[in-house]
C-alpha atoms as a PDB file:
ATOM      1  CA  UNK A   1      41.646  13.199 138.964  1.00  0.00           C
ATOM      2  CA  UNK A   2      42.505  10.431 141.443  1.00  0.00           C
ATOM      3  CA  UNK A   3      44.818   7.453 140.978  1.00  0.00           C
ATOM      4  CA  UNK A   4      44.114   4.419 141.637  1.00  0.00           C
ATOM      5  CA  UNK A   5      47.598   3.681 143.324  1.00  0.00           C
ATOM      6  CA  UNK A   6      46.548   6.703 145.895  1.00  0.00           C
ATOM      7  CA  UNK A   7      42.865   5.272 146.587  1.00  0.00           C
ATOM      8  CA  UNK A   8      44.035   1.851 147.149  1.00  0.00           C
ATOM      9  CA  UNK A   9      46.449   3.261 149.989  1.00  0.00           C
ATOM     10  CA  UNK A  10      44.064   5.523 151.854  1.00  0.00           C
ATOM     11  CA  UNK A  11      40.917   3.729 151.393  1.00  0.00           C
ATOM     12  CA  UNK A  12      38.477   4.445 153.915  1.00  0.00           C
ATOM     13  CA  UNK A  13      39.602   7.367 154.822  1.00  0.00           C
ATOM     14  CA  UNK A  14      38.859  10.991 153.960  1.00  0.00           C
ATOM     15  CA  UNK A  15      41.914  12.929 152.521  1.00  0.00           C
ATOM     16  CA  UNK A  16      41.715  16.884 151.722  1.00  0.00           C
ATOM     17  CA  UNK A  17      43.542  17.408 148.754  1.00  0.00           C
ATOM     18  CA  UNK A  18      45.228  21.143 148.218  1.00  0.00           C
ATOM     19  CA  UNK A  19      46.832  22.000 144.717  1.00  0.00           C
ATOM     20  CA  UNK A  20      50.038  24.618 144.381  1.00  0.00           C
ATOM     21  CA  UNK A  21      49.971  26.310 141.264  1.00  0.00           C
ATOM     22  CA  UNK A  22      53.435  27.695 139.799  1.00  0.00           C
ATOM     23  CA  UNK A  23      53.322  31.244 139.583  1.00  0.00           C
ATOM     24  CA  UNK A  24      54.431  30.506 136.035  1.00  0.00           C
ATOM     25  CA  UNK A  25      51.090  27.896 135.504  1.00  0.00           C
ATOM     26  CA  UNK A  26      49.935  29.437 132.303  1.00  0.00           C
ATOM     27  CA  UNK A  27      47.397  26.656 130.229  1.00  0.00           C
ATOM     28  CA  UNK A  28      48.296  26.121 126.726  1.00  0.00           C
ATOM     29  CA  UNK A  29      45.956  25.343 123.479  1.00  0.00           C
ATOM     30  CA  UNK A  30      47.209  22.221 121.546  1.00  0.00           C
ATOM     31  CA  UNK A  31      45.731  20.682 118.989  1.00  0.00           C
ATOM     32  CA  UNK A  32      48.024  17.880 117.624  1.00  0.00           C
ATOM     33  CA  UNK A  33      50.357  15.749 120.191  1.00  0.00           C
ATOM     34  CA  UNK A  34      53.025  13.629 118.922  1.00  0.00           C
ATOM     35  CA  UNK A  35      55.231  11.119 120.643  1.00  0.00           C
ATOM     36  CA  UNK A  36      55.476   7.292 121.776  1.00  0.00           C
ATOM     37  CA  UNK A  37      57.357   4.896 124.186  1.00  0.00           C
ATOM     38  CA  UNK A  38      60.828   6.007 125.250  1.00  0.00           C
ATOM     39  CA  UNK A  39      63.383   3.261 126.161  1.00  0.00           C
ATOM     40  CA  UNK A  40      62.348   3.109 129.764  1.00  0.00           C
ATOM     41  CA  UNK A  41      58.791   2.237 129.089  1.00  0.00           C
ATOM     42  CA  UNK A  42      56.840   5.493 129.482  1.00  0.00           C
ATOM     43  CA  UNK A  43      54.880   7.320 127.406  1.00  0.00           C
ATOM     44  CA  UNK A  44      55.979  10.495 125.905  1.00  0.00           C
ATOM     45  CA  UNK A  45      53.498  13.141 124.577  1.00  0.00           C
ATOM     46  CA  UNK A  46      54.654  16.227 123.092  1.00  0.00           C
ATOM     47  CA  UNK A  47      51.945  18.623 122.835  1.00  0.00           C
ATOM     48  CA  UNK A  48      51.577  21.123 119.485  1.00  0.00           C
ATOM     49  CA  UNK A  49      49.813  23.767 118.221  1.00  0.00           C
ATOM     50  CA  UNK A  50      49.804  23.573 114.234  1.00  0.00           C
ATOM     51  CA  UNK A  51      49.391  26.930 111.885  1.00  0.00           C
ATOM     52  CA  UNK A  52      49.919  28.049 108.793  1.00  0.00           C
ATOM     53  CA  UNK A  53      53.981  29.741 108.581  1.00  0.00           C
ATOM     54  CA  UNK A  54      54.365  33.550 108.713  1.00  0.00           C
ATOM     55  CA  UNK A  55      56.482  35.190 106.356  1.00  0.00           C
ATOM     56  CA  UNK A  56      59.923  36.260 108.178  1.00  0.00           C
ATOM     57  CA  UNK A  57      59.538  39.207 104.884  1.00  0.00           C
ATOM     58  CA  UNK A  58      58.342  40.270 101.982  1.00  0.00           C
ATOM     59  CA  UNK A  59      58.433  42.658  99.310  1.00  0.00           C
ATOM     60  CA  UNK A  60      55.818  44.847  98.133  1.00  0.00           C
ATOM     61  CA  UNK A  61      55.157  47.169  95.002  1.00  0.00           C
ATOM     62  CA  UNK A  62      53.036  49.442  96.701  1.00  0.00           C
ATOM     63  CA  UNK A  63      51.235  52.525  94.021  1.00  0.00           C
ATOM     64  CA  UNK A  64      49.908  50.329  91.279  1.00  0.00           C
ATOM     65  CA  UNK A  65      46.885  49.426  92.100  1.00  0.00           C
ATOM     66  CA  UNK A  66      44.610  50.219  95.517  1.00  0.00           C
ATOM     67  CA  UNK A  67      46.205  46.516  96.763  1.00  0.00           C
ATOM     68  CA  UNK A  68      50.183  46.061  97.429  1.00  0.00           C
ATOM     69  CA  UNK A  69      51.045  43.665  94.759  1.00  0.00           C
ATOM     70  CA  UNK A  70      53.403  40.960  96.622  1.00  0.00           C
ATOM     71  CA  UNK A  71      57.138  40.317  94.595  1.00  0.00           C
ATOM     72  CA  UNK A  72      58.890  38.458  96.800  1.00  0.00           C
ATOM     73  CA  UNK A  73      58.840  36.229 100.609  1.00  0.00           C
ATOM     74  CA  UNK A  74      60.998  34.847 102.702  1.00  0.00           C
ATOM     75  CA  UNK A  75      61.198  32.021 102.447  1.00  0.00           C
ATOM     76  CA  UNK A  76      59.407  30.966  99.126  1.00  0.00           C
ATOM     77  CA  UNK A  77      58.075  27.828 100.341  1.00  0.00           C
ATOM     78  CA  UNK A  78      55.477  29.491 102.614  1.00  0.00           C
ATOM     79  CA  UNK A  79      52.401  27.567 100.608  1.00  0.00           C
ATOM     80  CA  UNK A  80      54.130  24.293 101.007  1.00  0.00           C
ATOM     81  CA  UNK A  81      54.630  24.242 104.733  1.00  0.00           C
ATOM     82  CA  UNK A  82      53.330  24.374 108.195  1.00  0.00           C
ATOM     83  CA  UNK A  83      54.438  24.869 111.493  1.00  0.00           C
ATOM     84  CA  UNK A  84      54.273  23.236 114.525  1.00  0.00           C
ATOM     85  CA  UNK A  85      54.804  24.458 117.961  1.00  0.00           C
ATOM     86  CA  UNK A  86      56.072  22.656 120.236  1.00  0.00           C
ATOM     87  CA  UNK A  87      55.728  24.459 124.002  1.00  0.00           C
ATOM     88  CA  UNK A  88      55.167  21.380 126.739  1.00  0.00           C
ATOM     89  CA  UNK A  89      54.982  17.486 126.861  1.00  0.00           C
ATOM     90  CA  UNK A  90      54.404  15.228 129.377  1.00  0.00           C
ATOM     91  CA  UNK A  91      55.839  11.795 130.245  1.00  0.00           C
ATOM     92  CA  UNK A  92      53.538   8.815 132.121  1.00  0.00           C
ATOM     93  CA  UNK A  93      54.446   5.534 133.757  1.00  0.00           C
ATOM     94  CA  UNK A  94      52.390   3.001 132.634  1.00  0.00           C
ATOM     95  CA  UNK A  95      49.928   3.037 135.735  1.00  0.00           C
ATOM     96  CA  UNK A  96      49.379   6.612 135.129  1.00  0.00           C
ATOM     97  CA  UNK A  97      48.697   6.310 131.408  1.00  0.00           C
ATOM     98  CA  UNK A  98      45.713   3.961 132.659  1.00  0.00           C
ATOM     99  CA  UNK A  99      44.069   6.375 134.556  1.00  0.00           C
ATOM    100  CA  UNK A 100      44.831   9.414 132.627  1.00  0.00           C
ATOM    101  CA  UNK A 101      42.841   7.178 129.393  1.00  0.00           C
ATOM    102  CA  UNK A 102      40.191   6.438 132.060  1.00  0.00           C
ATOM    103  CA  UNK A 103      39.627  10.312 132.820  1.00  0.00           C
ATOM    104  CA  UNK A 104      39.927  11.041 129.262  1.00  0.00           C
ATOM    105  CA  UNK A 105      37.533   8.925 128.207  1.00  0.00           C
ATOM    106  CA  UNK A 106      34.781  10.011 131.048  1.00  0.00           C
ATOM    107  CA  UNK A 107      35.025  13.595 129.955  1.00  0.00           C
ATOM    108  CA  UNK A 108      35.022  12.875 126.363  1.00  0.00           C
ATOM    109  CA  UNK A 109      31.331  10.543 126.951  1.00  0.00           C
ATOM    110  CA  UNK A 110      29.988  13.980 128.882  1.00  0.00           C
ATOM    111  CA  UNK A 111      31.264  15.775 126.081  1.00  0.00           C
ATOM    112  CA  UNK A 112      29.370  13.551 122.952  1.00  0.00           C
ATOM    113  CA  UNK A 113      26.230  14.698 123.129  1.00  0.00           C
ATOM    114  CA  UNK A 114      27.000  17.909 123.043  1.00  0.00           C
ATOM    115  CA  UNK A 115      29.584  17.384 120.195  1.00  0.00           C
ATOM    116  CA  UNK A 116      26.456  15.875 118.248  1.00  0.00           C
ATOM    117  CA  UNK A 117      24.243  18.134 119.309  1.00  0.00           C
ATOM    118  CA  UNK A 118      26.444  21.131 117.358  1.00  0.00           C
ATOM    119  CA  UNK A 119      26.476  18.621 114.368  1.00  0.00           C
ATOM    120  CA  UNK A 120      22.584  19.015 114.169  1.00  0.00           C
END
């Protein structure tokens, strides 16, 4: 991805560009982001992956029939939530919003076809 702030400084020329990854660069799946404009004026995205909650226990009556039959979890509400995890966000300047939308939006029209394509 290039900005446009970088291409309007070195245009013309030809710059090589190397990436450093951290030695703790490890890719996460999201697939929810939540988040907004903070008081300075950039854009804050917190990105989530959203599951069903595991039970921290439960109790089993294990003997009467070829199934456990379930008595009691922790907690009880288990059927009435969900969890999100929250492991990275990012926050943009305005400028950098821009072109992240742009890039976005190029790899999402590559991307259509084949998403209808699948619907088929």
């Amino acid at each position: 991805m290039e900005t446009d702030k970088s291409s309007k400084s070195i245009k013309g020329r030809v710059i090589k560009t190397k990436y450093i990854f951290s030695e703790n660069y490890n890719p996460k799946y999201a697939n929810g982001a939540i988040g907004g404009v903070n008081p300075f004026g950039e854009i804050v995205i917190n990105f989530y992956f959203e599951r069903a909650p595991l039970p921290i226990s439960q109790t089993m009556e294990h003997g009467v029939s070829a199934e456990p039959i379930k008595i009691a979890e922790t907690p009880s509400d288990l059927k009435d939530s969900t969890v999100r995890v929250v492991e990275n966000g990012v926050i943009l300047n305005y400028d950098t919003a821009v072109v992240i939308k742009k890039w976005l939006e190029t790899h999402i029209d590559t991307l259509k076809p084949l998403m209808e394509k699948r619907k088929q």
